[in-house]
C-alpha atoms as a PDB file:
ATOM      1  CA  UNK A   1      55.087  11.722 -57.635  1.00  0.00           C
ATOM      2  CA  UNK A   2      53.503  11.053 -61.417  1.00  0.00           C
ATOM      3  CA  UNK A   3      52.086   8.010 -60.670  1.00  0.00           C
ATOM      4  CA  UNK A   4      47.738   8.315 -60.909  1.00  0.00           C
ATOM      5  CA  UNK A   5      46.742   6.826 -57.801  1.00  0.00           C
ATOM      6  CA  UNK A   6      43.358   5.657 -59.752  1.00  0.00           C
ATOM      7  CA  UNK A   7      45.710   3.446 -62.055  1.00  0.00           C
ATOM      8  CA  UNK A   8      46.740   0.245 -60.181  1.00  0.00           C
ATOM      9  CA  UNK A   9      48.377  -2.933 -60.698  1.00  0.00           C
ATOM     10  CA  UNK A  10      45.562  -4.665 -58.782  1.00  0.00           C
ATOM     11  CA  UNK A  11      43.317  -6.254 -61.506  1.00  0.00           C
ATOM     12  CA  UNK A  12      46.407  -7.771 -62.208  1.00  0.00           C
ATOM     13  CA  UNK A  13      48.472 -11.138 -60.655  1.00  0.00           C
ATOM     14  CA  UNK A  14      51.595  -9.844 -60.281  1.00  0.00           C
ATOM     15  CA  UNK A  15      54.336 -12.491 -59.254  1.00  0.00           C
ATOM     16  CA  UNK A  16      55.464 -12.167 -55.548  1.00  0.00           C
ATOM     17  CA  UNK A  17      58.865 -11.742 -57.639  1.00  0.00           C
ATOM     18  CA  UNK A  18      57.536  -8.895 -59.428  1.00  0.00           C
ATOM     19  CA  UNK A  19      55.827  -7.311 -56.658  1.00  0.00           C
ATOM     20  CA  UNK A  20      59.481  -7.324 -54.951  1.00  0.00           C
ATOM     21  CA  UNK A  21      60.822  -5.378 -57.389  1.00  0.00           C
ATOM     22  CA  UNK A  22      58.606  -3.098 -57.700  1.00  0.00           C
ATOM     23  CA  UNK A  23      58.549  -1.813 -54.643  1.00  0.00           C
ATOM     24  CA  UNK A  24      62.418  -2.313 -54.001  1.00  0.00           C
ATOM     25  CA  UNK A  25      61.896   0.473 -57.219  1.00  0.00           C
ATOM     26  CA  UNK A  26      59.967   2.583 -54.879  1.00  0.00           C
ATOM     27  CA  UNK A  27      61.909   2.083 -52.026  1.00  0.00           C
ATOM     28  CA  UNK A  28      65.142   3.240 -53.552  1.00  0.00           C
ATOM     29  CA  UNK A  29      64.142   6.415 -54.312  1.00  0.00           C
ATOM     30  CA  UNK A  30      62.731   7.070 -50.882  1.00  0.00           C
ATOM     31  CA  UNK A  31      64.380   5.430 -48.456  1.00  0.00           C
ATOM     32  CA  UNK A  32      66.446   8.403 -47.818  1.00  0.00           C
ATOM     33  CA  UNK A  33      64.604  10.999 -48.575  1.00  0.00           C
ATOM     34  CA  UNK A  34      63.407  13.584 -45.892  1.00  0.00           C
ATOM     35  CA  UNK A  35      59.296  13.133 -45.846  1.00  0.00           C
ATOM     36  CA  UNK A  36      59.697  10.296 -48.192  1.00  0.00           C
ATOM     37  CA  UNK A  37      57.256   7.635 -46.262  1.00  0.00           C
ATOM     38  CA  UNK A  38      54.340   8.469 -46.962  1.00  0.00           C
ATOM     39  CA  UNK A  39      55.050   9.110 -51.454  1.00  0.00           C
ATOM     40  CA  UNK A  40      56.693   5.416 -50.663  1.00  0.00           C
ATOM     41  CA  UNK A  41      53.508   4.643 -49.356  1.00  0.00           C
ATOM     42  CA  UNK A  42      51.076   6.684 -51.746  1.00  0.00           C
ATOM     43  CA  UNK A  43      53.304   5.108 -55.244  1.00  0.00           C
ATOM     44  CA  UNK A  44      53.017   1.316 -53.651  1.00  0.00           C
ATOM     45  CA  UNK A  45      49.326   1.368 -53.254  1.00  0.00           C
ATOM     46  CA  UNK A  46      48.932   3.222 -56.530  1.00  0.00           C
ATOM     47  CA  UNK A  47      50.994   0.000 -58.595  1.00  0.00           C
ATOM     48  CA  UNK A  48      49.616  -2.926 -56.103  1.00  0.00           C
ATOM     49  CA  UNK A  49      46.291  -1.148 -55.352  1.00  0.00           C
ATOM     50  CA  UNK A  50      46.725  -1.728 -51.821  1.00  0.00           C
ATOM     51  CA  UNK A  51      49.189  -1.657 -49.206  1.00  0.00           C
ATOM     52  CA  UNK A  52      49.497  -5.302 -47.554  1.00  0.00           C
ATOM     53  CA  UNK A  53      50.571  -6.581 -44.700  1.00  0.00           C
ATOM     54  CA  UNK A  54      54.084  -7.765 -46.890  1.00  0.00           C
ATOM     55  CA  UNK A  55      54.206  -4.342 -48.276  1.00  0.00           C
ATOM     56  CA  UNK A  56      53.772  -2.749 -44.807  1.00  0.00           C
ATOM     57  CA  UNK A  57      56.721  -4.513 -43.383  1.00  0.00           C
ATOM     58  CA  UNK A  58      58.706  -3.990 -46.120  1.00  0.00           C
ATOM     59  CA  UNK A  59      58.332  -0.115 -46.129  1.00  0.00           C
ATOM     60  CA  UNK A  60      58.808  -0.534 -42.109  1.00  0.00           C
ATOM     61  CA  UNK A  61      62.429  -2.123 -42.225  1.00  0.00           C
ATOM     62  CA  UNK A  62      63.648   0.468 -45.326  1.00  0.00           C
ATOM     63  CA  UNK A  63      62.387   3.253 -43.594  1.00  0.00           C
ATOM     64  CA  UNK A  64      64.013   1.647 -40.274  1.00  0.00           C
ATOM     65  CA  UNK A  65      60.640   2.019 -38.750  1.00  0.00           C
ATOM     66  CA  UNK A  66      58.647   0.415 -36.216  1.00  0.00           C
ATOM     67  CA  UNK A  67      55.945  -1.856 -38.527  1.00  0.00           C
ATOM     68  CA  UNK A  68      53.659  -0.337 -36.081  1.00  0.00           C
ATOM     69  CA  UNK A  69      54.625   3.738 -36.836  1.00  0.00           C
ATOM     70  CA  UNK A  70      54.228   2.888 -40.767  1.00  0.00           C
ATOM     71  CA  UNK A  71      50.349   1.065 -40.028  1.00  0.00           C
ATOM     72  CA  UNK A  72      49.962   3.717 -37.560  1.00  0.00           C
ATOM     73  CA  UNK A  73      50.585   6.743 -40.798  1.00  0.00           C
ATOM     74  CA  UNK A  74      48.418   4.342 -42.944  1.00  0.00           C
ATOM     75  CA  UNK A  75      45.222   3.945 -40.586  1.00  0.00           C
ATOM     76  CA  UNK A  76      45.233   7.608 -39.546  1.00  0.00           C
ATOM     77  CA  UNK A  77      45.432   8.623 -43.741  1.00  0.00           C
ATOM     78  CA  UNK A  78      41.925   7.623 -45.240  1.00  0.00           C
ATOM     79  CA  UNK A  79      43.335   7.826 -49.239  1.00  0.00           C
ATOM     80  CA  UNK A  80      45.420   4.711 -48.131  1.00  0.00           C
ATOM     81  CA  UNK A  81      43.717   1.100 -48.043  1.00  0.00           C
ATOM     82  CA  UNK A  82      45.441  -2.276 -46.253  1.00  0.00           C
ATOM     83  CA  UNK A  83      41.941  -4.016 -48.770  1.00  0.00           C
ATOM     84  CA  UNK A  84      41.846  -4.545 -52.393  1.00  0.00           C
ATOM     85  CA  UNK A  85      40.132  -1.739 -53.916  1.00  0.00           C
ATOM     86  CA  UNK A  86      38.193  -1.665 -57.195  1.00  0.00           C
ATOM     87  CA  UNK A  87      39.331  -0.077 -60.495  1.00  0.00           C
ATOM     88  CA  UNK A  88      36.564   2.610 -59.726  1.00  0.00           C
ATOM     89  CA  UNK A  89      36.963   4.248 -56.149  1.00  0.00           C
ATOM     90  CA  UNK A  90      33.193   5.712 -55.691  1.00  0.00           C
ATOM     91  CA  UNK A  91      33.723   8.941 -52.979  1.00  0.00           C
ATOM     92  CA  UNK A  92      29.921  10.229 -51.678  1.00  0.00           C
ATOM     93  CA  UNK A  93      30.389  14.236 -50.477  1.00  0.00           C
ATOM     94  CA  UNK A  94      29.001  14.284 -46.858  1.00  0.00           C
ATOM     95  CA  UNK A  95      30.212  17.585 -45.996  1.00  0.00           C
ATOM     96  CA  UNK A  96      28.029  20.208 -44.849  1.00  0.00           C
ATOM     97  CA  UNK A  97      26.555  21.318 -48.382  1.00  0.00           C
ATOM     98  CA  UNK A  98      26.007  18.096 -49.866  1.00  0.00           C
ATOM     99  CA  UNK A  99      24.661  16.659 -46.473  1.00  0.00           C
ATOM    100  CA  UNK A 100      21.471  19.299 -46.549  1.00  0.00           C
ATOM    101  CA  UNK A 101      21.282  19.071 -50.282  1.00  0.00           C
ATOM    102  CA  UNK A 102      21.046  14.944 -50.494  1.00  0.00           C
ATOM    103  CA  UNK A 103      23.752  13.807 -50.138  1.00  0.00           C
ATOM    104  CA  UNK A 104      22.717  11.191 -47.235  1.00  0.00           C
ATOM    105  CA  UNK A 105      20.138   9.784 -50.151  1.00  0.00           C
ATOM    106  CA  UNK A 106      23.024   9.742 -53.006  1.00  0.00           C
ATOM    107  CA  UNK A 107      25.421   7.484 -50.656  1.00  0.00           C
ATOM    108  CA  UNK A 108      21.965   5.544 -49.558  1.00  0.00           C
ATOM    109  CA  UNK A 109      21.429   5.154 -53.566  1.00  0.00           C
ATOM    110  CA  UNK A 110      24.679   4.394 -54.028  1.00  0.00           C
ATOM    111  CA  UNK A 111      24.988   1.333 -51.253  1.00  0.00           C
ATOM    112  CA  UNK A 112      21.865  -0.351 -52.777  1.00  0.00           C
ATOM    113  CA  UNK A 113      22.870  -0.192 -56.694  1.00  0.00           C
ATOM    114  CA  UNK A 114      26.529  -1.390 -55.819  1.00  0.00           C
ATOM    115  CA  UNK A 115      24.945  -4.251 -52.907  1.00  0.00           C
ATOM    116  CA  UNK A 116      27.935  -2.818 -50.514  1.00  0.00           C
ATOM    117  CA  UNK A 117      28.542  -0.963 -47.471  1.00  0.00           C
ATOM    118  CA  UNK A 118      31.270   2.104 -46.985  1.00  0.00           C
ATOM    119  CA  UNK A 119      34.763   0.785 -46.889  1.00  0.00           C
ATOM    120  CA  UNK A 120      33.559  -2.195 -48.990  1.00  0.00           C
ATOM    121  CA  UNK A 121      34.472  -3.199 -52.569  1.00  0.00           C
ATOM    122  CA  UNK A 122      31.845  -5.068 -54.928  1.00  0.00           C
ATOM    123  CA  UNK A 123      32.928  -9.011 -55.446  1.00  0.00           C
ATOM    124  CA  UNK A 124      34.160  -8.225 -59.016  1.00  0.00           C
ATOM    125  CA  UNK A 125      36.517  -5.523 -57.597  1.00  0.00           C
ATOM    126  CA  UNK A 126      35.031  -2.896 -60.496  1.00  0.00           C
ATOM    127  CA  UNK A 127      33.917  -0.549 -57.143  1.00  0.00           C
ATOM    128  CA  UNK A 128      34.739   0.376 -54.075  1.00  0.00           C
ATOM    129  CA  UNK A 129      32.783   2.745 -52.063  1.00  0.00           C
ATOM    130  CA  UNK A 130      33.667   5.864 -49.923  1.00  0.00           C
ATOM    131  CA  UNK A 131      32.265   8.844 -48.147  1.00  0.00           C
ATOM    132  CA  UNK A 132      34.377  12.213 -48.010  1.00  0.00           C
ATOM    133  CA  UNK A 133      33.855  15.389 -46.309  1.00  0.00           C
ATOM    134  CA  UNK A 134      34.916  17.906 -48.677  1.00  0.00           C
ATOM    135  CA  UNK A 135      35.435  18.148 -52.491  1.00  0.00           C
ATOM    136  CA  UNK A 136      35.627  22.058 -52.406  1.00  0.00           C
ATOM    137  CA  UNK A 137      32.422  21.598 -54.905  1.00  0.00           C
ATOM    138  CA  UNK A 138      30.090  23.011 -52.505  1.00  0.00           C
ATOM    139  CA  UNK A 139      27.687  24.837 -54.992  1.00  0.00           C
ATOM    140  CA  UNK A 140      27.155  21.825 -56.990  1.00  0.00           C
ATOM    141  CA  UNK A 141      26.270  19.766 -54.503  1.00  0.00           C
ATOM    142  CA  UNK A 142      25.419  16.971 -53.916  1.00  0.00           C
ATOM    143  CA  UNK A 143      28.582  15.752 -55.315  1.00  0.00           C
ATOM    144  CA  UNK A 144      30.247  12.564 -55.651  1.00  0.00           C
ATOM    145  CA  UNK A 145      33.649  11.413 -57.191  1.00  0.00           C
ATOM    146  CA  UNK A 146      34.581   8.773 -59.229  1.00  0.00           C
ATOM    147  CA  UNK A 147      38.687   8.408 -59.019  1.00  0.00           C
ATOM    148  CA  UNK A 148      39.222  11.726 -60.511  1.00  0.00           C
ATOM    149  CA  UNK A 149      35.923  12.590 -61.767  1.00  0.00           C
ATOM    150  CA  UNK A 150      33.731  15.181 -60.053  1.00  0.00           C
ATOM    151  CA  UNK A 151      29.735  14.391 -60.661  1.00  0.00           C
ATOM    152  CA  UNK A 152      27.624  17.880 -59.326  1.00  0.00           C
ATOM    153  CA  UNK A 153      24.167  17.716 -58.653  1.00  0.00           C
ATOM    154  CA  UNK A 154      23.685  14.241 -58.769  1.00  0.00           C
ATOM    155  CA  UNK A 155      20.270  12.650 -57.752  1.00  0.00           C
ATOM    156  CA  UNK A 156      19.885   9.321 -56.474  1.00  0.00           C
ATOM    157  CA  UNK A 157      17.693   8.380 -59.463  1.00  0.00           C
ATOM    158  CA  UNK A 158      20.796   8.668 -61.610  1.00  0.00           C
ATOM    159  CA  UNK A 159      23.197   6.479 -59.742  1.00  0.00           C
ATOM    160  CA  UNK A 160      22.719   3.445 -61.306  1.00  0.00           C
ATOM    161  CA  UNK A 161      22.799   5.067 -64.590  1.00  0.00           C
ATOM    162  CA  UNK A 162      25.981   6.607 -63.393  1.00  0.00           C
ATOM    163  CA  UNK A 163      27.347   3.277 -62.628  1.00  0.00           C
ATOM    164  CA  UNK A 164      26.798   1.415 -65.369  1.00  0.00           C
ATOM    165  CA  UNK A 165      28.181   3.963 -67.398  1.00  0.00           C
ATOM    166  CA  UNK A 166      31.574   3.163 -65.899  1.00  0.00           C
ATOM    167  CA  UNK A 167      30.712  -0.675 -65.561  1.00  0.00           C
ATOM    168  CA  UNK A 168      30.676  -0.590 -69.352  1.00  0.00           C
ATOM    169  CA  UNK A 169      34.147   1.500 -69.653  1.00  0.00           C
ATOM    170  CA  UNK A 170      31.894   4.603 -71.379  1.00  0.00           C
ATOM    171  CA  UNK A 171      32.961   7.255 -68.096  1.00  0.00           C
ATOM    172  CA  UNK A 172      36.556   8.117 -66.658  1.00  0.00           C
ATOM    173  CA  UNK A 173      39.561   6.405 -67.500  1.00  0.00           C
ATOM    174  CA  UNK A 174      38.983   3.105 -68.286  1.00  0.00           C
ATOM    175  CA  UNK A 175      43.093   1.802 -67.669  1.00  0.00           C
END
């Protein structure tokens, strides 16, 4: 699987034409492949962002699957999404660590810069927000993660500083 799941297609319109073939793309090479739902699954929402209900169904009939097993793998998996996501997927540590180091203030910090919730992306789609459990970063914590990028120690002062550093394309990969 070489596809970054932080690069999507979902900034973009793609064509319901397009969007077909894609996936019939993805759909070849998994079909029948033992294990193969859930890279089907990780490769779609990676190129459309998000896995819709279309998408879903789709996967469902290759995979000759109940639609209701293939929502069932994609509700109990929290990387996947059935919502549009923004370009920057915002992750807040709540394990343990970053918990009793600040972490509740960091994702409290985070909520009122971005004017969302957890689970919730911000009207221009630029952020979505997230809490994890575990980054394996435990001695720099509090940690958050932007897609790929780790942030250790970080303070709630700093958020919005944070932020706007990747509003204006200066932080991460700006695809």
């Amino acid at each position: 699987m070489a596809e970054n799941a932080a690069c999507c297609a979902c900034s973009e319109s793609l064509s319901e034409e397009e969007t077909a073939r894609q996936l019939e793309e993805i759909l070849e090479e998994y079909r029948d492949k033992p294990g193969g739902l859930i890279p089907a699954l990780q490769i779609a929402q990676s190129r459309f962002g998000y896995l819709s209900e279309t998408v879903l169904k789709k996967i469902s009939a290759a995979f000759n699957k109940p639609y209701s097993e293939v929502a069932g793998v994609v509700s109990f998996y929290s990387f996947f999404s059935t919502v549009p996501r923004g370009k920057y997927l915002v992750r807040a540590c709540l394990g343990t660590a970053c918990y009793v180091r600040g972490g509740k203030a960091v994702l409290s910090a985070l909520k009122k810069e971005l004017g969302i919730d957890v689970g919730q992306t911000t009207e221009d789609r630029l952020f979505s927000l997230d809490v994890g459990r575990c980054f394996g970063a435990c001695g720099l914590a509090p940690v958050i993660m932007v897609n790929d990028d780790v942030h250790q120690r970080v303070k709630p002062s700093k958020v919005g500083e944070l932020l706007k550093a990747y509003a204006a394309g200066e932080k991460g990969d700006a695809q």
